[in-house]
N, C-alpha and C. Protein backbone atom coordinates (compact mmCIF):
# COMPACT_ATOMS: atom_id res chain seq x y z
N UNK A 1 98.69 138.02 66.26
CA UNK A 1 99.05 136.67 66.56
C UNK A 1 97.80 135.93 67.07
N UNK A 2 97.46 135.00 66.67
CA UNK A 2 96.35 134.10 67.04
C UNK A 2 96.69 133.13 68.41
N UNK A 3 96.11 133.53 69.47
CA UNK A 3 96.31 132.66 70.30
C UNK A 3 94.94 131.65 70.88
N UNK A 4 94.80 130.71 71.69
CA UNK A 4 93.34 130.25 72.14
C UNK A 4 93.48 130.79 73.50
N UNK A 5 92.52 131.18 74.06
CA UNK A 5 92.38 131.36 75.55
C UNK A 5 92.20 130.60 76.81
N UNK A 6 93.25 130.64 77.71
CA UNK A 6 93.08 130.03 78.59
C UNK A 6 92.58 130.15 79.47
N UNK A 7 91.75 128.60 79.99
CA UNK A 7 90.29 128.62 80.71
C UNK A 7 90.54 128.98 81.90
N UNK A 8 89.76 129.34 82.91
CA UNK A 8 89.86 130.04 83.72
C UNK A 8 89.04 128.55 84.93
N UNK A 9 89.68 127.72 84.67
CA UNK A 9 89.28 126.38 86.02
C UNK A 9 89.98 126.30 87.13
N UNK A 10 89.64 126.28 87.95
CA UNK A 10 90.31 125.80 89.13
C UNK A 10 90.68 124.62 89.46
N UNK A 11 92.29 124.39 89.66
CA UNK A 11 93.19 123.12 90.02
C UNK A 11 92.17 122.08 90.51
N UNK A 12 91.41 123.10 91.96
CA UNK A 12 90.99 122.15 93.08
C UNK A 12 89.36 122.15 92.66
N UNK A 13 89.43 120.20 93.11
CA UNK A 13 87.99 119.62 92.64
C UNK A 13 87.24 120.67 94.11
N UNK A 14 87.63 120.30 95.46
CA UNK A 14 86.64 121.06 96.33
C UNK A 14 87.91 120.97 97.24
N UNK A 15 87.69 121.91 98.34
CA UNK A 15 89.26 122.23 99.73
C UNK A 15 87.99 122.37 100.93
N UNK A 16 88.71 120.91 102.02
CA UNK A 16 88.71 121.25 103.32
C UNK A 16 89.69 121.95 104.01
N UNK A 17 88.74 122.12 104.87
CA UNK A 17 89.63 122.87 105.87
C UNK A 17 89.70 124.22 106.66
N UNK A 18 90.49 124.61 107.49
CA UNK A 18 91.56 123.82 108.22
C UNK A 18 90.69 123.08 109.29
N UNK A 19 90.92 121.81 109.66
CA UNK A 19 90.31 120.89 110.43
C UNK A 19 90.78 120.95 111.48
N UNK A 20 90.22 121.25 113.03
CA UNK A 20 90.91 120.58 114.69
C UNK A 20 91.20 119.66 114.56
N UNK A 21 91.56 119.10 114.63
CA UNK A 21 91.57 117.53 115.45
C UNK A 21 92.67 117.47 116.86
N UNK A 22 92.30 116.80 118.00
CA UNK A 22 92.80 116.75 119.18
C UNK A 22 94.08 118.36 119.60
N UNK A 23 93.63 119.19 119.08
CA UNK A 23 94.13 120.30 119.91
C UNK A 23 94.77 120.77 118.62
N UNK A 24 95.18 120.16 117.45
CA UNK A 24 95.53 120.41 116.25
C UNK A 24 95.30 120.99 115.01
N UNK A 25 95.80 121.74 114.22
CA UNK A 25 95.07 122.38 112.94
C UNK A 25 95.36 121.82 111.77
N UNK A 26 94.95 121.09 110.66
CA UNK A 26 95.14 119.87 109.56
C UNK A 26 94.70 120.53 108.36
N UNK A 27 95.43 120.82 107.43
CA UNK A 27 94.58 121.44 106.58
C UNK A 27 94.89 122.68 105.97
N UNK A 28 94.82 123.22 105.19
CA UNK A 28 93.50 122.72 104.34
C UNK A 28 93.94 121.63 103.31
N UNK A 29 92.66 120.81 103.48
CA UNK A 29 92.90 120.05 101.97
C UNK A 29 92.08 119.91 100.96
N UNK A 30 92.87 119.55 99.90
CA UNK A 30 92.07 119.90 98.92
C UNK A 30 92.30 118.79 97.77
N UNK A 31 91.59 118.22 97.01
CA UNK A 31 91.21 117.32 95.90
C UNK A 31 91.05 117.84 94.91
N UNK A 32 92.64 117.50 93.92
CA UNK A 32 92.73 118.09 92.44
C UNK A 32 92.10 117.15 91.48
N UNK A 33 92.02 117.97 89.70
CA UNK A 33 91.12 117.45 89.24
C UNK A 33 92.22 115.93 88.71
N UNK A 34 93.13 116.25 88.32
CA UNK A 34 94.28 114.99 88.35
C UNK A 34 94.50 113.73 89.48
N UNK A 35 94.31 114.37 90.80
CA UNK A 35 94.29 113.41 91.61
C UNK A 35 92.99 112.26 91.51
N UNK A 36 92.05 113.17 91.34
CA UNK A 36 90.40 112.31 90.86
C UNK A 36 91.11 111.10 89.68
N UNK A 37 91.95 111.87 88.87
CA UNK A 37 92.05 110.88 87.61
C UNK A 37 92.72 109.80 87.91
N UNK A 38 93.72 109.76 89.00
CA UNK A 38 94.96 108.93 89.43
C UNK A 38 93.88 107.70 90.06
N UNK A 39 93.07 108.39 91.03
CA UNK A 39 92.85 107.65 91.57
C UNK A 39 91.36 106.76 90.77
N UNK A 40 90.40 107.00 89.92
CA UNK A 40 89.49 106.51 89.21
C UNK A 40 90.51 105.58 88.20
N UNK A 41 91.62 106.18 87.44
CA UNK A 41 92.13 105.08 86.97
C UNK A 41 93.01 103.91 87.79
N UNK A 42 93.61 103.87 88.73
CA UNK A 42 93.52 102.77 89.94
C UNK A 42 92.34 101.98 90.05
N UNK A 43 91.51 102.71 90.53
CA UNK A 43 90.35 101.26 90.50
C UNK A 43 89.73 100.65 89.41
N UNK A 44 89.63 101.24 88.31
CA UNK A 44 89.29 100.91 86.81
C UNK A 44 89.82 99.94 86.87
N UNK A 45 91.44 99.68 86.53
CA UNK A 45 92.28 99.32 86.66
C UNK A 45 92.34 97.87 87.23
N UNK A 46 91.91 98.11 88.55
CA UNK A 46 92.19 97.01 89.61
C UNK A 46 90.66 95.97 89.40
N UNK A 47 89.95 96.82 88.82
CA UNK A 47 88.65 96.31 88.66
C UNK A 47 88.64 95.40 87.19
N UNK A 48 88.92 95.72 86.67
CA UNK A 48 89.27 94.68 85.11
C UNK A 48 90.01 93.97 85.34
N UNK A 49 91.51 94.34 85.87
CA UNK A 49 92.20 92.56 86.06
C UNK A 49 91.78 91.79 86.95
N UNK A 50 90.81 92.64 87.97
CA UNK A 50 90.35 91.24 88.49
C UNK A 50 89.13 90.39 88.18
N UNK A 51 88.53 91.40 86.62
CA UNK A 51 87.28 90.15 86.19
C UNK A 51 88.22 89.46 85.42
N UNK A 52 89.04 89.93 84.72
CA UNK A 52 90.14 89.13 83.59
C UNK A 52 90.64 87.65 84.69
N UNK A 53 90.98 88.39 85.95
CA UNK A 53 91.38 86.64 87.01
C UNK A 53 89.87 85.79 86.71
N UNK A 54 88.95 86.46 87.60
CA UNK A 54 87.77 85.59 87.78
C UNK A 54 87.59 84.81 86.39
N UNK A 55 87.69 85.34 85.10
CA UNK A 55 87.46 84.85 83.63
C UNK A 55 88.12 84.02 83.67
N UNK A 56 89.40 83.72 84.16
CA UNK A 56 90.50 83.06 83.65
C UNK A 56 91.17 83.47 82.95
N UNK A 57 91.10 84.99 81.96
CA UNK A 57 92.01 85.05 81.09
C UNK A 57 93.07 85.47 81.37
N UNK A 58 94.04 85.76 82.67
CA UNK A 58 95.57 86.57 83.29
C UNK A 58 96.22 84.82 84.15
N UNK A 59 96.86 85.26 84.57
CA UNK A 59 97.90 84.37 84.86
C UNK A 59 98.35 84.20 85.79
N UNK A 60 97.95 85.73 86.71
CA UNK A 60 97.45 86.50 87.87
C UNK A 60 96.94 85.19 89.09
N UNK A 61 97.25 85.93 90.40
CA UNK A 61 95.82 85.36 91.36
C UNK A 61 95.59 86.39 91.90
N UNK A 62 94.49 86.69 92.56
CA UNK A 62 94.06 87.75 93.00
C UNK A 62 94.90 88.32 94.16
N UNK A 63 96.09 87.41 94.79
CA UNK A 63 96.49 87.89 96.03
C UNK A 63 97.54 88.53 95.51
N UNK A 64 98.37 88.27 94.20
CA UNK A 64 99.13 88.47 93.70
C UNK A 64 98.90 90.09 92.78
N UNK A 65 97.59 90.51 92.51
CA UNK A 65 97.17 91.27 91.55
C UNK A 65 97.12 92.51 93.21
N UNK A 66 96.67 92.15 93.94
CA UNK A 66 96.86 93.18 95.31
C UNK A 66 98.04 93.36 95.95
N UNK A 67 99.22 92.82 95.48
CA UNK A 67 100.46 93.19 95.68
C UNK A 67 101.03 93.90 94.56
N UNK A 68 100.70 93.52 93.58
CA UNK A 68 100.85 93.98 92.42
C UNK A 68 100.23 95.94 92.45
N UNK A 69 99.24 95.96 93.16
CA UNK A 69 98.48 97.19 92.69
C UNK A 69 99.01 98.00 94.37
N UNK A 70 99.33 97.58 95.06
CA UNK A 70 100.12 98.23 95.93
C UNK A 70 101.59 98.36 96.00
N UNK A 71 102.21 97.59 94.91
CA UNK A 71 103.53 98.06 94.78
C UNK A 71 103.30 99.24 93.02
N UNK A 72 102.22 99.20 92.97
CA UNK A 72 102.41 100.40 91.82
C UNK A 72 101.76 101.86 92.30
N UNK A 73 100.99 101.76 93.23
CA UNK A 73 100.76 102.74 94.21
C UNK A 73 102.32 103.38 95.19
N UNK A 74 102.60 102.79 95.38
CA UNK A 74 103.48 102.93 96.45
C UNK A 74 105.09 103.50 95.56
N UNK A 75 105.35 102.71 94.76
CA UNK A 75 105.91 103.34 93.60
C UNK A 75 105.73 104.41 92.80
């Protein structure tokens, strides 16, 4: 049976941790390679419709495009 082999990557971009903080242990955390993507496409994102406002070409205002991008975060 022909199969391809699966790569041998790790989930996590890099892991802190475990961190004190005020008498406390936090942690570990760690930054997946998906979360990188979530969050680079968010600002991509937030970064083009708002030259598309400045252009004039959306319909948008900018205060509106930051409610907009925090109710799709938050969602």
């Amino acid at each position: 049976m022909l199969a391809l082999p699966f790569p041998a990557i790790d989930p996590a971009l890099f892991t802190l941790g475990p961190i004190s903080m005020f008498g406390m242990e936090v942690g570990p955390f760690s930054l997946r390679w998906y979360a990188l993507a979530y969050i680079v496409g968010i600002i991509l994102g937030w970064w083009l419709l708002r030259r598309n406002i400045k252009a004039g070409l959306s319909c948008l205002t900018p205060q509106q495009l930051d409610s907009l991008l925090n109710s799709c975060i938050f969602g």
